[in-house]
Protein backbone atom coordinates (compact mmCIF):
# COMPACT_ATOMS: atom_id res chain seq x y z
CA UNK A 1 -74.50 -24.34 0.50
CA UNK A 2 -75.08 -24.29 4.10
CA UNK A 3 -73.89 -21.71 6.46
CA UNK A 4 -70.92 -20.86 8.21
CA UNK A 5 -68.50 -23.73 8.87
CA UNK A 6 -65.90 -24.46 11.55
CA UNK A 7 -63.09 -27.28 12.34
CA UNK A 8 -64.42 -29.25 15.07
CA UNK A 9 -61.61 -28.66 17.91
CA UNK A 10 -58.58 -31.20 18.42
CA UNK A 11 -56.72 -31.32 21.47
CA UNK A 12 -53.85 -34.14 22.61
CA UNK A 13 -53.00 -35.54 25.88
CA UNK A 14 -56.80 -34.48 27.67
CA UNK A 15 -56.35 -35.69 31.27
CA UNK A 16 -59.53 -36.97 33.05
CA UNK A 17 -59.71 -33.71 34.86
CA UNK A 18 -59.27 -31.30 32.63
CA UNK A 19 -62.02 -33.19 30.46
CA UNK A 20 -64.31 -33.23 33.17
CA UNK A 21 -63.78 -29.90 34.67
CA UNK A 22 -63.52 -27.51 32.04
CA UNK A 23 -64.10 -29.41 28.45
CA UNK A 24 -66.97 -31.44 29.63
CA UNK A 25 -69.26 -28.48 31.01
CA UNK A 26 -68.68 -26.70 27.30
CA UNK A 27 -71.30 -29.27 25.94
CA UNK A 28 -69.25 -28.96 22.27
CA UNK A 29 -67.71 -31.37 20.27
CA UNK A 30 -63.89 -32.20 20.69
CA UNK A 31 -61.35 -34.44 18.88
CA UNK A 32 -59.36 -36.26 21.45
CA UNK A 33 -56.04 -37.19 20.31
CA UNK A 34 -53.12 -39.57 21.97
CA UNK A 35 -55.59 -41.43 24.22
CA UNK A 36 -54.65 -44.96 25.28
CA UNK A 37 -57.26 -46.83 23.67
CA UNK A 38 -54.72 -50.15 24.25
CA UNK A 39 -53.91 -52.53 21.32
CA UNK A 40 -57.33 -52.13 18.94
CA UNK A 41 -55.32 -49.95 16.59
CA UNK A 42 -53.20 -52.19 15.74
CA UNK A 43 -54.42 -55.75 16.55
CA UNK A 44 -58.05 -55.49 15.23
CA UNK A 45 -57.41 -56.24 11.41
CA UNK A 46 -60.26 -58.10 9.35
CA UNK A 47 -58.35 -61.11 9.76
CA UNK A 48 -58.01 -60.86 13.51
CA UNK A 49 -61.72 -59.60 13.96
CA UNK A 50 -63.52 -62.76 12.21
CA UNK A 51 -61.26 -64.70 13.96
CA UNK A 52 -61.78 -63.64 17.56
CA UNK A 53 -65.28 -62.47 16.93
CA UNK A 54 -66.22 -65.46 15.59
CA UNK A 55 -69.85 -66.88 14.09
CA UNK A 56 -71.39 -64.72 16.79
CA UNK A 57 -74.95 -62.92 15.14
CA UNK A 58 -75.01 -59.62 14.94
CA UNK A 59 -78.22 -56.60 14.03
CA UNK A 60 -77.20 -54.74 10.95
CA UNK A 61 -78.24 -52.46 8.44
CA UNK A 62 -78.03 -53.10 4.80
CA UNK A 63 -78.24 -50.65 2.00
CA UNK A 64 -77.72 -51.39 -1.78
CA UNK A 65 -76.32 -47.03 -2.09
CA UNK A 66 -73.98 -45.79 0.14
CA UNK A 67 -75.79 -43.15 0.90
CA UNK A 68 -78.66 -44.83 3.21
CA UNK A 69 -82.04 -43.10 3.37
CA UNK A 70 -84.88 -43.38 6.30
CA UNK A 71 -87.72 -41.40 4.31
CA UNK A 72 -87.64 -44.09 1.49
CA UNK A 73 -86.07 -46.86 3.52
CA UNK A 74 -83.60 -47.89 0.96
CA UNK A 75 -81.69 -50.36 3.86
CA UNK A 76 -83.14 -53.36 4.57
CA UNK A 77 -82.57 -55.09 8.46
CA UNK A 78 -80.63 -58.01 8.92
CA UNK A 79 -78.44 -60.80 10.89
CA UNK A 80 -75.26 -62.00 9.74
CA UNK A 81 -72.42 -64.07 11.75
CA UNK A 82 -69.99 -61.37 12.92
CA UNK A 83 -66.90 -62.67 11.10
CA UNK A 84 -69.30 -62.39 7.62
CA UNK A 85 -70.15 -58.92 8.51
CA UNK A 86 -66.40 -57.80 9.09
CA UNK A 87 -65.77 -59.40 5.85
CA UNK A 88 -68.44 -58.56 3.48
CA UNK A 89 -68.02 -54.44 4.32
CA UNK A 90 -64.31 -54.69 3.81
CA UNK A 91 -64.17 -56.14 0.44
CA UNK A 92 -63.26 -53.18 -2.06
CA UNK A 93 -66.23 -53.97 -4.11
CA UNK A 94 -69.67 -55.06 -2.94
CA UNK A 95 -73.15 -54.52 -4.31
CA UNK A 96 -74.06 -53.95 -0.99
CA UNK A 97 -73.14 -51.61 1.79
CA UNK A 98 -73.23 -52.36 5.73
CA UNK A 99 -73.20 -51.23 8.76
CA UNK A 100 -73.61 -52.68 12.44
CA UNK A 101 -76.55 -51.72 14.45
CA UNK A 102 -76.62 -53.81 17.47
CA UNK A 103 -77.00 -51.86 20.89
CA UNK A 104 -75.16 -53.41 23.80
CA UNK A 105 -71.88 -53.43 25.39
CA UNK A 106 -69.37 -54.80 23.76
CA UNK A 107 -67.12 -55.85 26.28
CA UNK A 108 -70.29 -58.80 27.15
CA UNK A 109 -70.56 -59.72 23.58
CA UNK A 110 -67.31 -60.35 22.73
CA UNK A 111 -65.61 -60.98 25.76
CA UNK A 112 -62.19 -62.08 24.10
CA UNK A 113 -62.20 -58.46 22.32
CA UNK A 114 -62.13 -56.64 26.09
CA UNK A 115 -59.01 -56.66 26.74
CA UNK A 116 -57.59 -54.71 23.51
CA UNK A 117 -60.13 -52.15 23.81
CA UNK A 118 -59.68 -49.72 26.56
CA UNK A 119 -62.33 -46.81 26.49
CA UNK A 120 -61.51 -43.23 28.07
CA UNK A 121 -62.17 -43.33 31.76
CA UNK A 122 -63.93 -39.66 31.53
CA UNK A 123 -67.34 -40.64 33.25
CA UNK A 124 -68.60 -42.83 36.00
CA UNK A 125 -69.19 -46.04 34.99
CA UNK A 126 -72.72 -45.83 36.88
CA UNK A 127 -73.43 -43.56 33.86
CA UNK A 128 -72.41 -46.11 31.17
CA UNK A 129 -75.09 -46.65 28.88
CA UNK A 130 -73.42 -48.67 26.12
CA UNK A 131 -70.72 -49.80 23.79
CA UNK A 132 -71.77 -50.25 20.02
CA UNK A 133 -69.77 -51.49 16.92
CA UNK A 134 -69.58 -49.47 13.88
CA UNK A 135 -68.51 -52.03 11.42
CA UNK A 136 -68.73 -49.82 8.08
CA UNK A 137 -68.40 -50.24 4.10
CA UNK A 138 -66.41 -47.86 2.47
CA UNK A 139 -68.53 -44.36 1.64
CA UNK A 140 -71.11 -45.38 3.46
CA UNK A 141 -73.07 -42.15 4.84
CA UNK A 142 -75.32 -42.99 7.89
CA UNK A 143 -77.98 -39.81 7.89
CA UNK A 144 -77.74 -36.65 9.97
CA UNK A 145 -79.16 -37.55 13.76
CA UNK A 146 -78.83 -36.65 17.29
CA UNK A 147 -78.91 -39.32 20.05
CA UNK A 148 -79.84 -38.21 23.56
CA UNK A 149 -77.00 -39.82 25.38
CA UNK A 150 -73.25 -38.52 25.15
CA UNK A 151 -70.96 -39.96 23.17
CA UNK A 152 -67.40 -40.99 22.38
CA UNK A 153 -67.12 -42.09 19.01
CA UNK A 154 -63.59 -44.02 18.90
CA UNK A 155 -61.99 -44.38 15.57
CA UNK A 156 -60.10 -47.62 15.86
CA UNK A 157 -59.13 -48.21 11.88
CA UNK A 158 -59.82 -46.46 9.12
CA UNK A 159 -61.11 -43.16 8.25
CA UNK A 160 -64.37 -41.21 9.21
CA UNK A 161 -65.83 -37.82 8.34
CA UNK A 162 -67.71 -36.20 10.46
CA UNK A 163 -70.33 -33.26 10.27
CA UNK A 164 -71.80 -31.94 13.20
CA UNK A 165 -74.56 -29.55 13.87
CA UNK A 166 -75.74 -27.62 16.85
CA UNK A 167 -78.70 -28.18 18.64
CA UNK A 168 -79.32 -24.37 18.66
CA UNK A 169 -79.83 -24.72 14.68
CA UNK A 170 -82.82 -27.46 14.65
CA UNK A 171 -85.07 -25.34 13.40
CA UNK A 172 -82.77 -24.73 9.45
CA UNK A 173 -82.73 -29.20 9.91
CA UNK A 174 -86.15 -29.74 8.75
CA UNK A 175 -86.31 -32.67 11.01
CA UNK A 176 -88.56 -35.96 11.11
CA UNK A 177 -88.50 -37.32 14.67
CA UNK A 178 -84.74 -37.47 15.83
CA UNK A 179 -83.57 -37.09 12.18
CA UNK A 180 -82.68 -34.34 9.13
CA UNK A 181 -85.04 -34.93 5.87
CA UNK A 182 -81.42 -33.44 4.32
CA UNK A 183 -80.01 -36.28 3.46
CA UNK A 184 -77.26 -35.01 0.63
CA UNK A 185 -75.99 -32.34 3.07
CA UNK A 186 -73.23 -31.77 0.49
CA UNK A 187 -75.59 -31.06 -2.31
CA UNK A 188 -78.58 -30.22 -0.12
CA UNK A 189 -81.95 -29.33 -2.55
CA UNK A 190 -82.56 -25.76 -1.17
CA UNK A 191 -85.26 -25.38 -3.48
CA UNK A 192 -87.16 -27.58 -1.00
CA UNK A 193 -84.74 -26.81 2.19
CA UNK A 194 -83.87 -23.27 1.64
CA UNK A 195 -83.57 -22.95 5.46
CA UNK A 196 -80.82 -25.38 5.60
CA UNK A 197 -78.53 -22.66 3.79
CA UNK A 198 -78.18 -21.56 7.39
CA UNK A 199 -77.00 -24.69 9.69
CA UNK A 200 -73.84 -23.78 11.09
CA UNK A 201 -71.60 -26.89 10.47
CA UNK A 202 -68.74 -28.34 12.48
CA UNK A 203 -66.62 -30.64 10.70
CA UNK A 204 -63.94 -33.46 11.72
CA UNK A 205 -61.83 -36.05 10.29
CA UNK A 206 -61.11 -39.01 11.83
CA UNK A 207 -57.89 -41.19 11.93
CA UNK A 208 -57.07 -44.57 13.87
CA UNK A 209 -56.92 -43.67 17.92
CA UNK A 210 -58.78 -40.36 17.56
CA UNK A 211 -61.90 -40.29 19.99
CA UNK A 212 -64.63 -37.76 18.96
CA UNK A 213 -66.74 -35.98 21.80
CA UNK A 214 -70.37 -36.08 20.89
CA UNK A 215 -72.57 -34.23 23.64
CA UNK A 216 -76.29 -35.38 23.61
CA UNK A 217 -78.44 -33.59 21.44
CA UNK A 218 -75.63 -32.64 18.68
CA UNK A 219 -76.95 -33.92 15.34
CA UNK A 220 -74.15 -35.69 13.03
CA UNK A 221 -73.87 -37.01 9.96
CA UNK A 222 -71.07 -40.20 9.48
CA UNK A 223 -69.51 -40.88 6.27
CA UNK A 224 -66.97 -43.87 5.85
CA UNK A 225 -64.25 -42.81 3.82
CA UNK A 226 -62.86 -46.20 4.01
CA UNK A 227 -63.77 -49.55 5.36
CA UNK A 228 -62.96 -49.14 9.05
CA UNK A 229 -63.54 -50.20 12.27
CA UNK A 230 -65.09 -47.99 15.29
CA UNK A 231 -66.79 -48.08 18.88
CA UNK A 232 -69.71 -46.20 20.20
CA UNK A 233 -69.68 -45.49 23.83
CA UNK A 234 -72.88 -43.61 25.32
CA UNK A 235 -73.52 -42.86 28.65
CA UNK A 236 -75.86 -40.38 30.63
CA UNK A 237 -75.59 -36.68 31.25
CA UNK A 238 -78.75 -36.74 32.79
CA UNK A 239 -80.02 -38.52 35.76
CA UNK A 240 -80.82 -42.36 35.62
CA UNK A 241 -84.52 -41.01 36.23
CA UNK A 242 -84.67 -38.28 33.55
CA UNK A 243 -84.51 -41.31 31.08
CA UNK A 244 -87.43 -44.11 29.60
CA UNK A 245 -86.27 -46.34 31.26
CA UNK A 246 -88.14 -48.79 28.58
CA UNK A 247 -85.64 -47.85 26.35
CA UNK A 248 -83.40 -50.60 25.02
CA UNK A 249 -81.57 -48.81 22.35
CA UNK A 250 -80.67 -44.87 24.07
CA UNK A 251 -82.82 -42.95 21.50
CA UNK A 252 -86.10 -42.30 23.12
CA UNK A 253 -86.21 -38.68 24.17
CA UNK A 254 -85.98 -37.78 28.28
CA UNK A 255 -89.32 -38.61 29.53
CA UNK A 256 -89.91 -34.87 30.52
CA UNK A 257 -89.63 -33.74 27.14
CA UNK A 258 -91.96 -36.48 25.73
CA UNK A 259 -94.60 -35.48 28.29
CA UNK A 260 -93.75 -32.02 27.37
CA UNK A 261 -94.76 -33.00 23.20
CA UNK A 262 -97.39 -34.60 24.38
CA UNK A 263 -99.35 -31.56 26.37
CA UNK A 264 -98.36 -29.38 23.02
CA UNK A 265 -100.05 -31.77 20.81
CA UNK A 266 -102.98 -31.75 23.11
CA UNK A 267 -102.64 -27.56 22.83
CA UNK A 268 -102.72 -27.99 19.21
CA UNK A 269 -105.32 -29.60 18.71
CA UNK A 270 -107.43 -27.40 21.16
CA UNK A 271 -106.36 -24.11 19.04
CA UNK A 272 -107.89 -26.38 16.31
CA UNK A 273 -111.34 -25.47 17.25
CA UNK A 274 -111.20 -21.75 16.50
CA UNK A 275 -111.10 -20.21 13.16
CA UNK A 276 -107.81 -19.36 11.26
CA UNK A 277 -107.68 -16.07 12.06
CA UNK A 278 -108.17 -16.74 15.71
CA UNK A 279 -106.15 -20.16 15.72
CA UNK A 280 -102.45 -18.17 13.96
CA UNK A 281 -102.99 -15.44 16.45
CA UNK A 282 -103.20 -17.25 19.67
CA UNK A 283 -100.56 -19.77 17.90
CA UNK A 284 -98.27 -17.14 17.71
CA UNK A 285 -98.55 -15.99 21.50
CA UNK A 286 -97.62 -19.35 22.25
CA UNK A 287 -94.36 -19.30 20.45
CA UNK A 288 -93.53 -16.02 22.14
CA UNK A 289 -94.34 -17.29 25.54
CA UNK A 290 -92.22 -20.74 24.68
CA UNK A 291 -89.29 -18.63 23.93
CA UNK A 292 -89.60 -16.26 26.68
CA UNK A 293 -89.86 -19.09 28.87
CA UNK A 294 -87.47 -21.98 27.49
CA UNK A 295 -84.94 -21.05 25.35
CA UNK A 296 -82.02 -20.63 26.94
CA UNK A 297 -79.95 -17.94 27.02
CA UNK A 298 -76.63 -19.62 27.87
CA UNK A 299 -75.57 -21.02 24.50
CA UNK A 300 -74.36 -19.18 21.45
C-alpha cells in the first residue's frame, strides 16, 4: 500500500485570471472542467482521425503488455503511418499495445487538425514548448515520471487515470534518472520498495474535455482505461535560459541543476579517497548542509 491518498482537485469554468493569479502560483495539480477545447470532442473519432491525419509517419512506442517497462525495455521503438496507428490501438483486441511518442507541435504536423483543437490560453505563447499526441491502447500504463516543463494534459476521448506524486516525496520513488523503478504502483513489491509505502498519492480520472494541470517536476503515472485520444501541451515555467537548450524532446533537467549533479558527483568521488569511517561521516555533514541550505521550506 502506499501512503496517504487524495482526489486531485476539480474546478469548472477557471478563467485565465484566476488560473494565473491564484491557481497557477499553487504549483499543484488541478482538473479543469468546461473549457472550450472547440470541436475535438466530438469530431475526432477513429474514422475522422485516419482520415484527416492521413499516411503521415509518426514516433511510437510499442509494447507486447500493457503495462510498459523501462528497466527491462519490454517496448520496442517504431514508425507507423498515423491513420495505422489510430487504428491499430483502437481495435478491442491486439497483441500489441501503443502509444505515440513524437515531440512537436501538433498544430505544424497536422495542420488540417488545428482548427478543432483549441488549447487553454493560460500562458504566453513565448512559453510554448510543445503539443504531443497521446494516441493510446486500451490499459495501457505508461510508467511513473516527471517532465520538467508544465503541462496540460487534455483528455479529448476516452478515459484516463491518473496518479500523481509530489516532488516533495522523491526520496519513497526509488527513482532511475527522471523515472520510478515502481512500476506496479497498485501492487508495488515493498519487500524491495518498502519506502514507497509512504508516497503520498493524488489521484484523477479523466473524461472527454477535462484538462489536467501538471506543474513541472510532479511525477505521474498514465493508465488508459480505454482506447482514447489526448494532447500534451508543455510550456516553460522557467526562463528560456534556465533550459538545455539542446534539448529536442523537454526532458533534460534545467541546466543549473545538471551542473549542480555534476559538482556532487565530482564531491563523491573525492569523499572516495578516505576510509569508511571517515567517508559516512563527512557524507553525512553534507546532507545536513544540503538541507539546511536547499530544501525549501515553502511547500508542504
Amino acid at each position: 500500500m502506499a501512503g496517504q491518498r487524495f482526489l486531485v482537485p476539480r474546478l469548472e469554468g477557471v478563467s485565465q485570471e484566476q488560473f494565473t493569479e491564484h491557481l497557477y502560483p499553487q504549483r499543484k495539480p488541478l482538473v479543469l472542467e468546461g473549457i472550450d477545447l472547440g470541436a475535438c470532442t466530438s469530431k475526432w473519432t477513429v474514422d475522422y482521425l485516419s482520415q484527416v491525419g492521413g499516411r503521415k509517419e509518426v514516433k511510437i512506442h510499442v509494447a507486447a503488455v500493457a503495462q510498459m517497462d523501462f528497466i527491462s525495455k519490454n517496448f520496442v521503438y517504431r514508425t507507423l503511418p498515423f491513420d495505422k496507428l489510430v487504428q491499430r490501438a483502437a481495435e478491442e483486441k491486439h497483441k500489441e499495445f501503443f502509444i505515440s511518442e513524437d515531440v512537436a507541435d501538433i498544430r505544424k504536423q497536422f495542420p488540417l487538425l488545428e482548427g478543432d483543437i483549441k488549447f487553454p490560453k493560460f500562458f504566453k505563447e513565448e512559453q510554448f514548448f510543445s503539443s504531443v499526441f497521446r494516441i493510446s491502447s486500451p490499459g495501457l500504463q505508461l510508467w511513473t515520471h516527471y517532465d520538467v516543463m508544465d503541462n496540460f494534459l487534455i483528455q479529448v476521448t476516452g478515459k484516463k487515470r491518473v496518479v500523481l506524486f509530489s516532488p516533495r516525496d522523491a526520496q519513497y520513488l526509488y527513482l532511475s534518472g527522471s523515472k520510478s523503478e515502481v512500476l506496479n504502483i497498485d501492487n508495488p513489491d515493498l519487500a524491495k520498495y518498502p519506502l514507497f509505502s509512504k508516497a503520498r498519492w493524488y489521484e484523477c480520472f479523466l473524461k472527454p474535455g477535462d484538462v489536467l494541470f501538471i506543474p513541472a517536476l510532479w511525477f505521474h503515472n498514465v493508465i488508459s482505461e480505454e482506447f482514447g485520444v489526448g494532447v500534451n501541451v508543455f510550456w516553460k515555467h522557467l526562463p528560456s535560459e534556465c533550459y538545455d537548450k539542446t534539448d529536442t524532446y523537454g526532458n533534460k533537467d534545467p541546466t543549473a541543476a545538471s551542473r549542480a549533479a555534476q559538482i556532487l558527483d565530482r564531491a563523491l568521488k573525492t569523499l572516495g579517497e578516505l576510509p569508511e569511517e571517515y567517508r559516512d561521516f563527512y557524507a553525512r555533514r553534507m546532507v545536513l548542509h544540503i538541507q539546511d541550505k536547499a530544501y525549501s521550506k515553502n511547500f508542504e
